[in-house]
N, C-alpha and C. Protein backbone atom coordinates (compact mmCIF):
# COMPACT_ATOMS: atom_id res chain seq x y z
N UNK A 1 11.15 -42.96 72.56
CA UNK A 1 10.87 -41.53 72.48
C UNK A 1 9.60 -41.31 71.65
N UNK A 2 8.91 -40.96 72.24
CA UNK A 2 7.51 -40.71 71.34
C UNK A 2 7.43 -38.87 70.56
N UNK A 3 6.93 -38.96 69.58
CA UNK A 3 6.77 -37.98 68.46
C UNK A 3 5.15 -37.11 68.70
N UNK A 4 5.13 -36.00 68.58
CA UNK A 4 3.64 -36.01 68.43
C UNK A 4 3.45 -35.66 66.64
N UNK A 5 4.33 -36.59 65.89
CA UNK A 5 3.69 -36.60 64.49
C UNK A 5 1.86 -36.97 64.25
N UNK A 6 1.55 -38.02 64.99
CA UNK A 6 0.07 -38.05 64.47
C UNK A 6 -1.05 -36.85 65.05
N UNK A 7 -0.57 -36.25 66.25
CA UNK A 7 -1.67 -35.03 66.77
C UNK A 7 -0.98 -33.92 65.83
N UNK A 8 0.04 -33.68 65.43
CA UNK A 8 0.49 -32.59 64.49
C UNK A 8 -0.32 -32.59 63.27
N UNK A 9 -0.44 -33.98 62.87
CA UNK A 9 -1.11 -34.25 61.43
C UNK A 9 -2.31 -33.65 61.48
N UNK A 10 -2.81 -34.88 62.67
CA UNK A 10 -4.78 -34.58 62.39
C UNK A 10 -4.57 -33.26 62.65
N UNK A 11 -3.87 -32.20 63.24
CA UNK A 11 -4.38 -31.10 63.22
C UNK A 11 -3.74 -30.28 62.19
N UNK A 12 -3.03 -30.46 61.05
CA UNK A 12 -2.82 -30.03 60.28
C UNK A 12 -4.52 -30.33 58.81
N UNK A 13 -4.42 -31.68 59.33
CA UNK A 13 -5.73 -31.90 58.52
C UNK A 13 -7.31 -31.63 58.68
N UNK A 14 -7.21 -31.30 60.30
CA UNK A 14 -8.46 -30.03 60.47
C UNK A 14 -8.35 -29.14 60.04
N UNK A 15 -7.15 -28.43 60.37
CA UNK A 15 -7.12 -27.31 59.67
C UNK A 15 -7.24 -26.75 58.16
N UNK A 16 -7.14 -27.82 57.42
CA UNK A 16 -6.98 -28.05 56.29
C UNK A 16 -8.95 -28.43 55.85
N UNK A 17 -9.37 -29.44 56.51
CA UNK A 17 -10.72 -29.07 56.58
C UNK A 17 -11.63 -27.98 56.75
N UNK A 18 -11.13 -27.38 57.83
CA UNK A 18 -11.98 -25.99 57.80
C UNK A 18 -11.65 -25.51 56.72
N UNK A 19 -10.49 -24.99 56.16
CA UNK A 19 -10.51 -23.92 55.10
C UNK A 19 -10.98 -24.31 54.10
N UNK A 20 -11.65 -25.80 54.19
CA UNK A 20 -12.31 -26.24 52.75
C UNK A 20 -13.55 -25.60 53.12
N UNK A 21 -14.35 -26.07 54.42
CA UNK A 21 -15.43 -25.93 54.49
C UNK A 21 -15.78 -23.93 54.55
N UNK A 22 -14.81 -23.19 54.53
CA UNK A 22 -14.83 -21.69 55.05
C UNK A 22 -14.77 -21.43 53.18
N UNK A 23 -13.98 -21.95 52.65
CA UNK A 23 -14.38 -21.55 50.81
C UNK A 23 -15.67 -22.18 50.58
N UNK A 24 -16.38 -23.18 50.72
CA UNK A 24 -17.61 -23.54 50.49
C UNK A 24 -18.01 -22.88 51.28
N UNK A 25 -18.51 -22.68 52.14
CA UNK A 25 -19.87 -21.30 52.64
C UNK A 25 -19.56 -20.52 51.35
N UNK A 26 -17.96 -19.73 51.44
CA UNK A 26 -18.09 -18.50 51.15
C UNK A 26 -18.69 -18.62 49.20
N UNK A 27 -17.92 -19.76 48.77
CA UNK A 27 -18.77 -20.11 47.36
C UNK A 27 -20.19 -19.72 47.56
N UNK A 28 -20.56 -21.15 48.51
CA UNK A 28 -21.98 -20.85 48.38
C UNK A 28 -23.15 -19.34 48.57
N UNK A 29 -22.38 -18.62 49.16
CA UNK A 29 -22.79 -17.28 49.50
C UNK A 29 -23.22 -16.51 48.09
N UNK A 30 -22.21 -16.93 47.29
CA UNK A 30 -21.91 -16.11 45.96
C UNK A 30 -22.45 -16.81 44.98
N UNK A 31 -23.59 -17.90 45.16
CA UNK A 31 -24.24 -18.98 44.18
C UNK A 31 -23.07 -19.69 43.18
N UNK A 32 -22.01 -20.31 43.82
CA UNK A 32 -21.21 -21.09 43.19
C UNK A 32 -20.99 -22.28 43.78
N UNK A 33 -21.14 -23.63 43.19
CA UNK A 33 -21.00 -24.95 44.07
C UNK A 33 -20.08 -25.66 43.05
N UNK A 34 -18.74 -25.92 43.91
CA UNK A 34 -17.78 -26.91 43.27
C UNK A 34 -17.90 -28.31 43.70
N UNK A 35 -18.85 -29.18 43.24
CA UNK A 35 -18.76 -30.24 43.39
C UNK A 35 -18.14 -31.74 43.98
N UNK A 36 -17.15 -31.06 43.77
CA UNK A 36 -15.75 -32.11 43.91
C UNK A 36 -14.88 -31.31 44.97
N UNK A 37 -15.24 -30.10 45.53
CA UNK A 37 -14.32 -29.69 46.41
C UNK A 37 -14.01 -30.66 47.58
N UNK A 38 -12.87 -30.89 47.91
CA UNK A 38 -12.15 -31.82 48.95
C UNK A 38 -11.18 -31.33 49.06
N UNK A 39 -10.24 -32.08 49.96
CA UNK A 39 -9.04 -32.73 50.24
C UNK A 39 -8.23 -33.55 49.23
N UNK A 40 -7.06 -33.25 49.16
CA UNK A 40 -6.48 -34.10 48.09
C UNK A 40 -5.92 -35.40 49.13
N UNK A 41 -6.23 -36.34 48.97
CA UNK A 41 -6.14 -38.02 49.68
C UNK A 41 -4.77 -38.17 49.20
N UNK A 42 -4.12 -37.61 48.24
CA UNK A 42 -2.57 -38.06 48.80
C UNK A 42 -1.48 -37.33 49.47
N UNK A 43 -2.14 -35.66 49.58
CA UNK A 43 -1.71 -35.04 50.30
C UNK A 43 -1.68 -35.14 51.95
N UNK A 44 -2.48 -36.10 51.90
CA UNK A 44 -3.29 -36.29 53.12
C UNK A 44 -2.51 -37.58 54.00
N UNK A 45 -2.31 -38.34 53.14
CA UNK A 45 -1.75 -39.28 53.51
C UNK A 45 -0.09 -39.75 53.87
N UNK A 46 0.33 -40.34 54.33
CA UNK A 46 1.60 -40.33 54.56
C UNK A 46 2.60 -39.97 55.86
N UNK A 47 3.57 -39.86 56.76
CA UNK A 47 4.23 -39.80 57.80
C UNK A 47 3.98 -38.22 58.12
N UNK A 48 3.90 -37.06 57.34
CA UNK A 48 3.80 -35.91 57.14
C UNK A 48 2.81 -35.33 56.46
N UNK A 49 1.82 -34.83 57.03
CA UNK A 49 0.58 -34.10 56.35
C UNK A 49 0.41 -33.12 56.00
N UNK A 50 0.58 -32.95 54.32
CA UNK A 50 0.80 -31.51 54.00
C UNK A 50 -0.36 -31.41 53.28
N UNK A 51 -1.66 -31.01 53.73
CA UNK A 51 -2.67 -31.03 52.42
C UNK A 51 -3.24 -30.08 51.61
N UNK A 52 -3.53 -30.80 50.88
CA UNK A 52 -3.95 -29.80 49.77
C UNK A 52 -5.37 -29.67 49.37
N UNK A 53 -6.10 -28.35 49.17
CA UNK A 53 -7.31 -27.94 48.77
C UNK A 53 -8.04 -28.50 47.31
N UNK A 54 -8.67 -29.26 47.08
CA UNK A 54 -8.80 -29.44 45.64
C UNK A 54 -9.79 -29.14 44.99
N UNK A 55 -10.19 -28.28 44.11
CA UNK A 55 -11.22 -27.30 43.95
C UNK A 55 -12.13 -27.78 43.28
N UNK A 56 -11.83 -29.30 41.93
CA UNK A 56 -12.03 -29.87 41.55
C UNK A 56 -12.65 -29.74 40.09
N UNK A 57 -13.36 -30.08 39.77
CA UNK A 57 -13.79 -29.98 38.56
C UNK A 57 -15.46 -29.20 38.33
N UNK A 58 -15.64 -28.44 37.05
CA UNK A 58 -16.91 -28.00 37.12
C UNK A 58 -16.98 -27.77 36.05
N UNK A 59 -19.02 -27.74 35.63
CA UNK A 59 -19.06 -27.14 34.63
C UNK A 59 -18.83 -25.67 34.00
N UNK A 60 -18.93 -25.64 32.69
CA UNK A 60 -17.96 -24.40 32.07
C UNK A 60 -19.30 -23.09 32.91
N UNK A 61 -20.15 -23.34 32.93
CA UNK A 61 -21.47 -22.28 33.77
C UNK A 61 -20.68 -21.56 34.94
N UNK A 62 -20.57 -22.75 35.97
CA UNK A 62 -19.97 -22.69 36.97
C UNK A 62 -18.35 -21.91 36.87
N UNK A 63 -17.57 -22.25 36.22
CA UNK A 63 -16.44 -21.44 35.95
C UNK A 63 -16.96 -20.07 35.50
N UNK A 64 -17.46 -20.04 34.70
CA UNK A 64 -17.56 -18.32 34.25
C UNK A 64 -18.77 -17.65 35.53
N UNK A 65 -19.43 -18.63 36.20
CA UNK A 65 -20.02 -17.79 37.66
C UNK A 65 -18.82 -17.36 38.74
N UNK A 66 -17.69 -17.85 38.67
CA UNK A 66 -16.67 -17.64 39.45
C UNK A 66 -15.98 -17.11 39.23
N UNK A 67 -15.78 -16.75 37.37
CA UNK A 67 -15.16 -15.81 37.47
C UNK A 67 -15.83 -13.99 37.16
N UNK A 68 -17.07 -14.78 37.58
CA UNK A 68 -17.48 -13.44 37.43
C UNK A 68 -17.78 -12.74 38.74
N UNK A 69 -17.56 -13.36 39.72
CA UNK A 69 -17.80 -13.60 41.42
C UNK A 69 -16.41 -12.52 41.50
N UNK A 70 -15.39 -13.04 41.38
CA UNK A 70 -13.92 -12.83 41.76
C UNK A 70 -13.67 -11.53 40.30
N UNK A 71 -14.23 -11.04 39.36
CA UNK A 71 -14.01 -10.08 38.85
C UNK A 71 -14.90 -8.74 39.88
N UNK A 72 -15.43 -9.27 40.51
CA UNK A 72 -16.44 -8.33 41.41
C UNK A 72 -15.47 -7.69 42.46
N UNK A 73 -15.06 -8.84 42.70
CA UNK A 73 -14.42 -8.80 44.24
C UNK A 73 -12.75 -7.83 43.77
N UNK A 74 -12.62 -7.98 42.61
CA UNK A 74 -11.09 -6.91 41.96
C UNK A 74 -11.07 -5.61 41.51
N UNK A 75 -12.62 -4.93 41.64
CA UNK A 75 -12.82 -4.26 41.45
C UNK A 75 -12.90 -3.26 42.20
């Protein structure tokens, strides 16, 4: 009996790609670049692909540009 676990995955993990690459535009729009933005590789991995966005690490500049991006956007 065959599964379609691996076409479920990869397309859980496109999908999971785009919305990385759809927050980077939209960062970049707003002069913010997270460096390390990816995919989390162990979310990624395994019989079941549940992944996760990882925003990653930045300098303290970069944090207070974002949050001054997203205090815009609450207003």
């Amino acid at each position: 009996m065959a599964t379609n676990t691996p076409t479920r995955s990869t397309n859980t993990i496109k999908n999971a790609e785009e919305a990385r690459d759809e927050l980077r535009t939209a960062l970049t729009a707003v002069g913010v670049k997270l460096p390390t933005l990816s995919l989390d590789a162990a979310s990624v991995s395994g019989d079941i692909a549940r992944p996760l966005v990882t925003l990653g690490r930045c300098t303290p500049e970069v944090a207070r540009r974002l949050a001054a991006v997203l205090r815009t956007c609450s207003t």
